[in-house]
Protein backbone atom coordinates (compact mmCIF):
# COMPACT_ATOMS: atom_id res chain seq x y z
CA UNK A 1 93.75 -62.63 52.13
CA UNK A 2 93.99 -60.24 49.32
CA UNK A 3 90.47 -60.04 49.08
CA UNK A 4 89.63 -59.35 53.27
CA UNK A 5 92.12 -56.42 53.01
CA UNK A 6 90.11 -54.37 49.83
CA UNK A 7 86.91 -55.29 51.18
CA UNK A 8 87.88 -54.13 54.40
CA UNK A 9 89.87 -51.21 53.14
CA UNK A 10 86.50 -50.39 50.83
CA UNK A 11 84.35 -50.63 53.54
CA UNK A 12 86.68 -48.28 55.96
CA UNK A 13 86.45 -45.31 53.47
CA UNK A 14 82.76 -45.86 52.73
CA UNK A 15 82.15 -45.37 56.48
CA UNK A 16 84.57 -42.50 56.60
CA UNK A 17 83.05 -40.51 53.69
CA UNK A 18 79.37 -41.67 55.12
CA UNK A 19 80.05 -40.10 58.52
CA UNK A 20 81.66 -36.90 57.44
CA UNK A 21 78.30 -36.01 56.25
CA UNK A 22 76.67 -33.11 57.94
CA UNK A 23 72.75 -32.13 57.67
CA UNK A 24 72.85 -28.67 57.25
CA UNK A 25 69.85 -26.22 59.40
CA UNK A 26 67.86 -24.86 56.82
CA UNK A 27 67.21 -21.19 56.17
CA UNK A 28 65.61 -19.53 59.49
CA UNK A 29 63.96 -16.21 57.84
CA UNK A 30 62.00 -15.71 60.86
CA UNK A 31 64.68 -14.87 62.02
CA UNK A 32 65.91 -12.18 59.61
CA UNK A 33 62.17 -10.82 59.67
CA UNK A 34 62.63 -10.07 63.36
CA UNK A 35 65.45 -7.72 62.40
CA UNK A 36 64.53 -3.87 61.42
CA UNK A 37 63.16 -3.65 58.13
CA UNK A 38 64.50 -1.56 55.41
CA UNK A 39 63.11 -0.39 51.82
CA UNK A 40 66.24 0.56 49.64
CA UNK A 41 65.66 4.12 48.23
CA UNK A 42 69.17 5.34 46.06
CA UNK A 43 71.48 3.26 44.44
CA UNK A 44 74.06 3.61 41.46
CA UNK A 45 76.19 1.69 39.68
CA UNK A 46 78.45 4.92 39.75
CA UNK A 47 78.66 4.92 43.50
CA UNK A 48 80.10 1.76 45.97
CA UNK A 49 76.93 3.36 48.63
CA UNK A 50 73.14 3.16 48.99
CA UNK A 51 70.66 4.77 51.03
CA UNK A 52 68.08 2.35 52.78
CA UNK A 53 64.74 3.83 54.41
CA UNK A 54 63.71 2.69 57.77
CA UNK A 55 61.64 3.27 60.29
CA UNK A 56 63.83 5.28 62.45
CA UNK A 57 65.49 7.67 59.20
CA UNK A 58 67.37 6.99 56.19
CA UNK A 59 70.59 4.91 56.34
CA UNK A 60 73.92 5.32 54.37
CA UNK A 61 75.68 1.73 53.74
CA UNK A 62 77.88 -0.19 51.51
CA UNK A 63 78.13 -3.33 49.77
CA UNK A 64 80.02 -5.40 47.47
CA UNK A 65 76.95 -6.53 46.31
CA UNK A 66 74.74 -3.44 45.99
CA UNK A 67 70.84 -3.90 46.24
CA UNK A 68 68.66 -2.20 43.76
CA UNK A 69 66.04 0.20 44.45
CA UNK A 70 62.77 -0.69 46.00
CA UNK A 71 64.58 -4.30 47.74
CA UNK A 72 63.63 -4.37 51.02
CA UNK A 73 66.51 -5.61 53.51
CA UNK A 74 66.64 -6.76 56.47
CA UNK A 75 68.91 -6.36 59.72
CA UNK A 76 70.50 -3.92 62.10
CA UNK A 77 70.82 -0.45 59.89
CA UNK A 78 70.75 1.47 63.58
CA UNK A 79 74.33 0.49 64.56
CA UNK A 80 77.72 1.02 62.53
CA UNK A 81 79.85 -1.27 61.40
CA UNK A 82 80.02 -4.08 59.08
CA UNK A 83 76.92 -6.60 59.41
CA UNK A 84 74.83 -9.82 57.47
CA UNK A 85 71.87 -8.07 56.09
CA UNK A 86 68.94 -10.21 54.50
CA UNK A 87 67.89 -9.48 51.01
CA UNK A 88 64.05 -10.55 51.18
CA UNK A 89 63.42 -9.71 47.62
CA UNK A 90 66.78 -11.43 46.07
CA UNK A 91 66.60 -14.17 48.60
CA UNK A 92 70.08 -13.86 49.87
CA UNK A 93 72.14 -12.80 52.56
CA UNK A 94 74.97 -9.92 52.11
CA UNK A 95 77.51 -8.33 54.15
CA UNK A 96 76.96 -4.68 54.59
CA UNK A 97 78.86 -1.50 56.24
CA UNK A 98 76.99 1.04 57.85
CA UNK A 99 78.62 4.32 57.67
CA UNK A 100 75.72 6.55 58.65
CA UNK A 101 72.33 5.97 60.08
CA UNK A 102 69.11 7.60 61.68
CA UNK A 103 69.57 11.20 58.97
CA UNK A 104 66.88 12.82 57.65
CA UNK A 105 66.17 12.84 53.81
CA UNK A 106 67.95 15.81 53.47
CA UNK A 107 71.34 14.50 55.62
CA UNK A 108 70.79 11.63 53.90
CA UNK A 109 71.92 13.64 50.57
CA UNK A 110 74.21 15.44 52.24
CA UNK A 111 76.47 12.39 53.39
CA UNK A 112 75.86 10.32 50.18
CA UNK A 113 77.58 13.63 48.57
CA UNK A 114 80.67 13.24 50.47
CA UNK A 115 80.92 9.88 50.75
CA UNK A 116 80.29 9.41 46.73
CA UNK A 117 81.64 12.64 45.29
């Protein structure tokens, strides 16, 4: 009797743990490379910002973990707020805050200025 109630009691857990397993999706990147690409022009160690170059203007965004210049991102840099953004050259994904986007080189000074000094 002793021995029915372990083996049964072993066998119950084993199943548990077995089906509590999950297959996790692997990395879609076509996904991110759908996204607007970005080529990261300005960042300091001095500053919490960084300026990204797109297509449609320079963008002005933050990050706890700040890409270094000449990474090229991708995600949404034409819309504020806090977003994932894909780091192609690091391989990972980061959360990022857009404060400005769309500025000319110039403007694109101009707010890293106020927003770092």
């Amino acid at each position: 009797m002793k021995k029915i109630f372990t083996l049964s009691t072993f066998v119950i857990a084993i199943s548990i743990f077995l089906t509590s397993c999950v297959k996790e999706d692997p990395f879609n990147e076509g996904y991110w490379l759908s996204k607007e690409r970005a080529e990261v022009v300005f960042s300091s160690s001095s500053c919490p910002y960084y300026i990204v170059q797109t297509n449609l203007g320079y963008t002005i965004a933050a990050s706890n973990s700040k890409p270094f210049v000449g990474e090229v991102l991708y995600g949404d840099f034409s819309y504020y707020g806090v977003k994932d953004v894909y780091n192609r050259t690091e391989g990972i994904i980061i959360s990022s805050d857009v404060k400005e986007y769309g500025l000319s080189y110039n403007g694109a000074q101009d707010a890293l200025d106020y927003y770092c000094y």
